[in-house]
Protein backbone atom coordinates (compact mmCIF):
# COMPACT_ATOMS: atom_id res chain seq x y z
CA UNK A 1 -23.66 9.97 30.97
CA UNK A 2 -27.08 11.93 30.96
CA UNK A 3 -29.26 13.44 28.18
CA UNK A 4 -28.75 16.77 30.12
CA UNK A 5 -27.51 19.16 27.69
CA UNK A 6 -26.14 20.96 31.13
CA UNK A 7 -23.63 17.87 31.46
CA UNK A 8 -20.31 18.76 30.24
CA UNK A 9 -18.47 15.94 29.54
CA UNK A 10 -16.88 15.20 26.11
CA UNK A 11 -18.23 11.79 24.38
CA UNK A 12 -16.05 10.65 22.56
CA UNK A 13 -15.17 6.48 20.76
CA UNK A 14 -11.85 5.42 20.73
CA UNK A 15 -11.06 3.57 17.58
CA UNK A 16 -8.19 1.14 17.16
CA UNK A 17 -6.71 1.67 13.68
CA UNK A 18 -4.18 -0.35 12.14
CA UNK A 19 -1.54 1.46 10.14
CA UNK A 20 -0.32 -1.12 7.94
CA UNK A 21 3.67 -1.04 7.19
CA UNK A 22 5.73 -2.26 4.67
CA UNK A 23 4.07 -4.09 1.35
CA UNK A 24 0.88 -3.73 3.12
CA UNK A 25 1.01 -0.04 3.31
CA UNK A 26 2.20 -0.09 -0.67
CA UNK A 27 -0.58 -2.12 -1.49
CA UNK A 28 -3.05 -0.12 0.92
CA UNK A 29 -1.56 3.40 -1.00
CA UNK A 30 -3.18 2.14 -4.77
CA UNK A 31 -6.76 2.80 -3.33
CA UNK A 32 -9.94 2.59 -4.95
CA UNK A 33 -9.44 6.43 -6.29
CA UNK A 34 -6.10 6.12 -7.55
CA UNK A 35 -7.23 5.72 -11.05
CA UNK A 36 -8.78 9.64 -10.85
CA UNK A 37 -6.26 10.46 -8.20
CA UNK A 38 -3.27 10.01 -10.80
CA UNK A 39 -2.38 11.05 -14.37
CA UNK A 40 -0.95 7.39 -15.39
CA UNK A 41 -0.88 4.46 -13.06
CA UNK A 42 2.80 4.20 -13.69
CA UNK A 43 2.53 8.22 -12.31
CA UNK A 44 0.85 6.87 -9.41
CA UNK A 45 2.82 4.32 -8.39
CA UNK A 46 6.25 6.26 -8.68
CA UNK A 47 4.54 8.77 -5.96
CA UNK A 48 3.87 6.21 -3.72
CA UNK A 49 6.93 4.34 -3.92
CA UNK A 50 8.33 7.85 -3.34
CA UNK A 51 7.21 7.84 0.05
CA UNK A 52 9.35 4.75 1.12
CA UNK A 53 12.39 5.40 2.90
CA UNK A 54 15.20 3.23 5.00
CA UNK A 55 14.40 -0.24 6.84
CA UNK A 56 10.46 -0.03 5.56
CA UNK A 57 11.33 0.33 1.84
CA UNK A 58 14.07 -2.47 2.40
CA UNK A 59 10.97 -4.56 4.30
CA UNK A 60 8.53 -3.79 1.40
CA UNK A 61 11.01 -4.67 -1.49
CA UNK A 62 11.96 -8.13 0.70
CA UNK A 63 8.37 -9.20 1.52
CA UNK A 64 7.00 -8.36 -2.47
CA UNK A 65 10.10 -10.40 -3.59
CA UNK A 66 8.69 -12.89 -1.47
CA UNK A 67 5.15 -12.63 -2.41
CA UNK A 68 6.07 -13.11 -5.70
CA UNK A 69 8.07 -16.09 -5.31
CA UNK A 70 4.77 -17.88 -3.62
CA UNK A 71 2.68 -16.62 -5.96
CA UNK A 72 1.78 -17.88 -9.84
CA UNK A 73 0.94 -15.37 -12.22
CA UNK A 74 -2.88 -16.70 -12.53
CA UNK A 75 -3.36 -15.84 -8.41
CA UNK A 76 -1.43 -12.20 -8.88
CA UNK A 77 -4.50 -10.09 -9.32
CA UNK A 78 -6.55 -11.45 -6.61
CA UNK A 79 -3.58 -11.80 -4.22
CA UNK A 80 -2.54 -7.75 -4.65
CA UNK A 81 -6.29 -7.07 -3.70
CA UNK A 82 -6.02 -9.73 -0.78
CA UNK A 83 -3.19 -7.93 0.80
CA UNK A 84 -5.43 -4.61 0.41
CA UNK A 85 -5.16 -2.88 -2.97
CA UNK A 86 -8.27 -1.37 -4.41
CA UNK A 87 -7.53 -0.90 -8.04
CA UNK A 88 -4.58 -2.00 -10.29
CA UNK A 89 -4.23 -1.46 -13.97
CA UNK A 90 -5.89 -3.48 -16.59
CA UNK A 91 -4.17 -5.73 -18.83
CA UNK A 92 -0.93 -4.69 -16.67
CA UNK A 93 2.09 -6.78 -16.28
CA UNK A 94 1.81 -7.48 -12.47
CA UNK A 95 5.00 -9.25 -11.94
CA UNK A 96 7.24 -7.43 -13.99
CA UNK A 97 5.62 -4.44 -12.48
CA UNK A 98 6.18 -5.52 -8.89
CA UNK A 99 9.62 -6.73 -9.52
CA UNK A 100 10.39 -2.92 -10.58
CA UNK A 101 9.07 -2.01 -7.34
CA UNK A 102 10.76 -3.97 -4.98
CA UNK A 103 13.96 -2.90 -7.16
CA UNK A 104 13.33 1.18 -6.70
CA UNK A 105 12.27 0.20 -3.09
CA UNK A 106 15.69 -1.31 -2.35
CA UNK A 107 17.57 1.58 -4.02
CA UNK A 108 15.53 3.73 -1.76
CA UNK A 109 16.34 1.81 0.64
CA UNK A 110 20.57 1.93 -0.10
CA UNK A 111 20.25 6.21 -0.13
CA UNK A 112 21.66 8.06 2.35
């Protein structure tokens, strides 16, 4: 490649991305805006549990059942934000919470 402004070539970076599925993508979703982004966080949270359909809302609901199983309720916090959430509620109930969503998720899962 040249500094010639008469060389037509495109430059251009290819970036490898991962698009995380599952729990990760739910937990990826409640970003570091969703606070502004959403009326409520329970508003927030219903529209991204929305977008879960099939075999990946069935995966989500089975791997947060699972987190929460290896997870005590002191470790809950920093474990959501390990597995890439950037803001959760203050003060919220974080396992009842989750347990609601993996229970929606598998419904979602179940529609036809």
């Amino acid at each position: 490649m040249t500094n010639d402004p008469s060389d037509e070539r495109d430059d251009f970076i290819v970036v490898r991305s991962y698009i995380p599925k599952g729990m990760r993508r739910f937990f990826a979703l409640i970003h570091q805006s969703f606070g502004v982004q959403y009326p409520s966080f329970d508003d927030g949270v219903a529209a991204v549990v929305s977008g879960f359909h099939g075999e990946e809302a069935r995966e989500a609901a089975r791997d947060i059942r699972a987190f929460l199983a290896a997870t005590r309720d002191a470790d809950l916090l920093d474990g959501i934000f390990k597995l890439g959430a950037g803001y959760w509620a203050f003060n919220d109930d974080i396992r009842g919470r989750l347990e609601g969503v993996a229970a929606e998720l598998e419904r979602r899962a179940n529609q036809k």
